[in-house]
Protein backbone atom coordinates (compact mmCIF):
# COMPACT_ATOMS: atom_id res chain seq x y z
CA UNK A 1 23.46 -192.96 11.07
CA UNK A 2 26.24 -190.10 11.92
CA UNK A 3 28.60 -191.70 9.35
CA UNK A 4 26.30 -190.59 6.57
CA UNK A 5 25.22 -187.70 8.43
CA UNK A 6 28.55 -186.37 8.48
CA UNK A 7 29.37 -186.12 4.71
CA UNK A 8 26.23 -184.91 3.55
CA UNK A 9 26.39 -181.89 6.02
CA UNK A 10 30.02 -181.69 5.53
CA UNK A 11 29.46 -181.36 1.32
CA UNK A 12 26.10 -179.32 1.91
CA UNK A 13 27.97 -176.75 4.19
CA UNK A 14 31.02 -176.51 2.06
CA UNK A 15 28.32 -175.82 -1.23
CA UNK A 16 28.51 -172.25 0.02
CA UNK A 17 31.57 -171.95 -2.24
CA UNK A 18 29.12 -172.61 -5.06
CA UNK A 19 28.49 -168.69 -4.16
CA UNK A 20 32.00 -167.19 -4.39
CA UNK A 21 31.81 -166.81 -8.45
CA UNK A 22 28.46 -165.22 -7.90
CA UNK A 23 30.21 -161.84 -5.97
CA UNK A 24 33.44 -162.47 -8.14
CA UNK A 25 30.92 -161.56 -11.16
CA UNK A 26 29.47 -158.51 -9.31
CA UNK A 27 32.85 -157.13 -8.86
CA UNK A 28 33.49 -157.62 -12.19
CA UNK A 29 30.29 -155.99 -12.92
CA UNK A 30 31.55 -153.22 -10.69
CA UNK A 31 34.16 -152.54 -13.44
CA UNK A 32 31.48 -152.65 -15.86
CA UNK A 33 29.55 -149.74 -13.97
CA UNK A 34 32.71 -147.64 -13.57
CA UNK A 35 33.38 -147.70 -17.32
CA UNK A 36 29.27 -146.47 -17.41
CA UNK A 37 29.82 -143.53 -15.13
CA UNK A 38 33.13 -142.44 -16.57
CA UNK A 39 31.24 -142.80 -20.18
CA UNK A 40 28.48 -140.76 -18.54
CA UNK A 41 31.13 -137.83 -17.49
CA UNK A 42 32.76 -138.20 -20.15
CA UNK A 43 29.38 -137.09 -22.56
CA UNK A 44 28.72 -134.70 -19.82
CA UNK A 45 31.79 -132.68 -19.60
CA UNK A 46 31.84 -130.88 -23.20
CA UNK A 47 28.18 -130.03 -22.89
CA UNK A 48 28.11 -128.40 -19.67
CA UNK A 49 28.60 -125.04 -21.52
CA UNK A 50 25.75 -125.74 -23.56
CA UNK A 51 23.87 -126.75 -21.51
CA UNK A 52 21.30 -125.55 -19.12
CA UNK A 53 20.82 -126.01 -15.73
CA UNK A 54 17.91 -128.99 -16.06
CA UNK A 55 20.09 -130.29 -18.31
CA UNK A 56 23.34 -130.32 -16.54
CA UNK A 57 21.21 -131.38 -13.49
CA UNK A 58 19.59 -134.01 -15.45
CA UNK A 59 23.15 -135.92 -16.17
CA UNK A 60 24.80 -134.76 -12.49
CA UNK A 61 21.63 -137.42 -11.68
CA UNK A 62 22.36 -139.83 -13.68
CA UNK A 63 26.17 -140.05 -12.33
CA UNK A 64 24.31 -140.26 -8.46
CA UNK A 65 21.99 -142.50 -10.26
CA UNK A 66 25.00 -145.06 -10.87
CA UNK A 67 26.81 -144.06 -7.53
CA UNK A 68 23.66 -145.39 -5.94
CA UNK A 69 23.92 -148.71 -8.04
CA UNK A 70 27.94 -149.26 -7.23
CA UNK A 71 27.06 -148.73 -3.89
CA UNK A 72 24.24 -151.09 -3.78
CA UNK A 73 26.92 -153.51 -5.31
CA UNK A 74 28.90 -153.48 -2.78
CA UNK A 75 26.90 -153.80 -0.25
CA UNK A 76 25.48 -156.73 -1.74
CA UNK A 77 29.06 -158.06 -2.31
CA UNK A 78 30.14 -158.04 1.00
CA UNK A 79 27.32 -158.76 3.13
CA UNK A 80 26.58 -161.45 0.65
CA UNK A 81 29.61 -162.67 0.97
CA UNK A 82 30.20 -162.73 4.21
CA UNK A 83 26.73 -163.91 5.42
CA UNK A 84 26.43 -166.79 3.04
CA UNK A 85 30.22 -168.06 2.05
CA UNK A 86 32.76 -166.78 4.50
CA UNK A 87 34.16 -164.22 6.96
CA UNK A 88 36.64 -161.27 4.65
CA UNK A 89 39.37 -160.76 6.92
CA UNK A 90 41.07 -157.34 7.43
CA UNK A 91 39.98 -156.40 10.81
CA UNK A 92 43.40 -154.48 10.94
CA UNK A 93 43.32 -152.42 7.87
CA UNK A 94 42.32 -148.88 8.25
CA UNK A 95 40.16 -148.60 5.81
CA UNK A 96 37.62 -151.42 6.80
CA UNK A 97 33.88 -149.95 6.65
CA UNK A 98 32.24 -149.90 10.32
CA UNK A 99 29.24 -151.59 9.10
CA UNK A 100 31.09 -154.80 7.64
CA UNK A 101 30.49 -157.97 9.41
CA UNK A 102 27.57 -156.45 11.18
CA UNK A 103 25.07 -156.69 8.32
CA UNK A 104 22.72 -159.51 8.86
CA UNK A 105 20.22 -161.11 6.19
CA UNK A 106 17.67 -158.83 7.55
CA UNK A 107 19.78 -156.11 7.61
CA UNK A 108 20.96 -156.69 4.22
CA UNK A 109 16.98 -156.99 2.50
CA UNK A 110 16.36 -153.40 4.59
CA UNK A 111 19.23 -151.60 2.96
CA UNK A 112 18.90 -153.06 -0.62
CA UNK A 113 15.64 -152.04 -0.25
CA UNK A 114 16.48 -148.34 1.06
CA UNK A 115 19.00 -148.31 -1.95
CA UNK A 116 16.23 -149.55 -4.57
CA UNK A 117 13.80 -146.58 -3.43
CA UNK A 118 16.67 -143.59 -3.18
CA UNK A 119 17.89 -144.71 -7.33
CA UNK A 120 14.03 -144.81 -7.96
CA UNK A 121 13.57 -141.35 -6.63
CA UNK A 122 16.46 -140.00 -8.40
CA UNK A 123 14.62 -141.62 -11.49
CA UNK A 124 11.19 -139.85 -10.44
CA UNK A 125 13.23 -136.55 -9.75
CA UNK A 126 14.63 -137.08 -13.55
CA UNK A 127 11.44 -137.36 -14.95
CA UNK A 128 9.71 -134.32 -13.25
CA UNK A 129 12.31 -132.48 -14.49
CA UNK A 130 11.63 -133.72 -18.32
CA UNK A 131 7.96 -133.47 -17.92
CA UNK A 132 7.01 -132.11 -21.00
CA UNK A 133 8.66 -135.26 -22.71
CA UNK A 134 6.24 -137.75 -20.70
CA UNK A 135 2.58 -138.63 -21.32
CA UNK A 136 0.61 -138.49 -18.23
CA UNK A 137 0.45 -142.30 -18.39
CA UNK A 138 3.79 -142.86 -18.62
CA UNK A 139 4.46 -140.60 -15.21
CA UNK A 140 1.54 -142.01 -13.64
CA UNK A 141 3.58 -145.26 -13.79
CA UNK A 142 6.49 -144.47 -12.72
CA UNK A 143 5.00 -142.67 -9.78
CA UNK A 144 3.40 -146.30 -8.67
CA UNK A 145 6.12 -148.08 -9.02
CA UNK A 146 8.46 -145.58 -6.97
CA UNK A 147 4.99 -146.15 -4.65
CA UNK A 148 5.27 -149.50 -5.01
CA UNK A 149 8.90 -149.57 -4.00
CA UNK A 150 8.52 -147.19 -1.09
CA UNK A 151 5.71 -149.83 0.24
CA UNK A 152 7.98 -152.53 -0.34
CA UNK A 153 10.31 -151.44 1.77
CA UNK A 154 7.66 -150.14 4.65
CA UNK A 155 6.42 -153.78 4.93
CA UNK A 156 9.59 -155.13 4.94
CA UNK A 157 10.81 -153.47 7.76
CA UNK A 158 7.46 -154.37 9.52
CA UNK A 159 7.92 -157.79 8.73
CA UNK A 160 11.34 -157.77 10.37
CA UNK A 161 10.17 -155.63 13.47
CA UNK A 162 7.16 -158.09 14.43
CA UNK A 163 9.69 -161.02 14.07
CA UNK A 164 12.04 -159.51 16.04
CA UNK A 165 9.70 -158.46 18.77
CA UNK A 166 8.11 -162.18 18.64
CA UNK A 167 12.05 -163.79 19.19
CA UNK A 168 11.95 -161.59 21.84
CA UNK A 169 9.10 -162.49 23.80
CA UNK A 170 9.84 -166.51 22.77
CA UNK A 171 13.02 -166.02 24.99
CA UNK A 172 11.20 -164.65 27.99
């Protein structure tokens, strides 16, 4: 029975691989958001004179609003990465983030899900500050959903505290 055992786990644990082209495509979608912001600037710069402060507000939020994105990206890159396909190794170069390697599954959901609610506030924030462009409706929805989002990530991180307290008390 080990004999075919041992290939099936052996091709089932190397599938992870299948992955790698995944997070090769969200750095190259990386690129994609960099052209964005710099696209974003770019429209923003001449105008600043022009404009007024909402305004010039308004587009400072939507470069945080793709900040928030590229950083969501990466996080997502490398925890994904390295929790599902393999270790990245540069635990000598300077520059390493202090949270990489550290970030379980759990962790991962919890932060995605932090990142999800900050970009959706920023998107609230935007529209409060072109009110008189929304129906009431429209606002109304976008204030459940940023609700919706905020919940989301409440129960997930109740979800992973009652697991983690029942792991606990299964090792006792």
């Amino acid at each position: 029975m080990k004999r075919t055992e041992q290939p099936i786990e052996t091709a089932i644990f190397q599938s992870r691989w299948l992955l790698a082209p995944f997070y090769l495509g969200l750095v190259a979608s990386l690129g994609l958001l960099l052209v964005q912001f710099w696209k974003e600037f770019y429209h923003l710069l001449p105008s600043v004179l022009t404009f007024n402060s909402e305004q010039t507000i308004l587009g400072i939020l939507g470069l945080i609003d793709l900040s928030l994105v590229g950083n969501l990206l990466l996080m997502v890159i490398f925890s994904g990465y390295e929790n599902f396909v393999s270790k990245i190794d540069v635990k000598t170069h300077k520059d390493k983030p202090y949270w990489m390697g550290t970030i379980d599954f759990s962790g991962l959901k919890l932060k995605l899900m932090s990142s999800i609610v900050a970009i959706s506030a920023i998107q609230l924030l935007r529209c409060f500050l072109e009110i008189h462009e929304l129906t009431t409706e429209k606002l109304f929805w976008r204030i459940v959903l940023h609700l919706t989002f905020v919940l989301s990530g409440l129960l997930l991180a109740l979800m992973d505290f009652i697991a983690s307290r029942s792991f606990i008390h299964k090792k006792r």
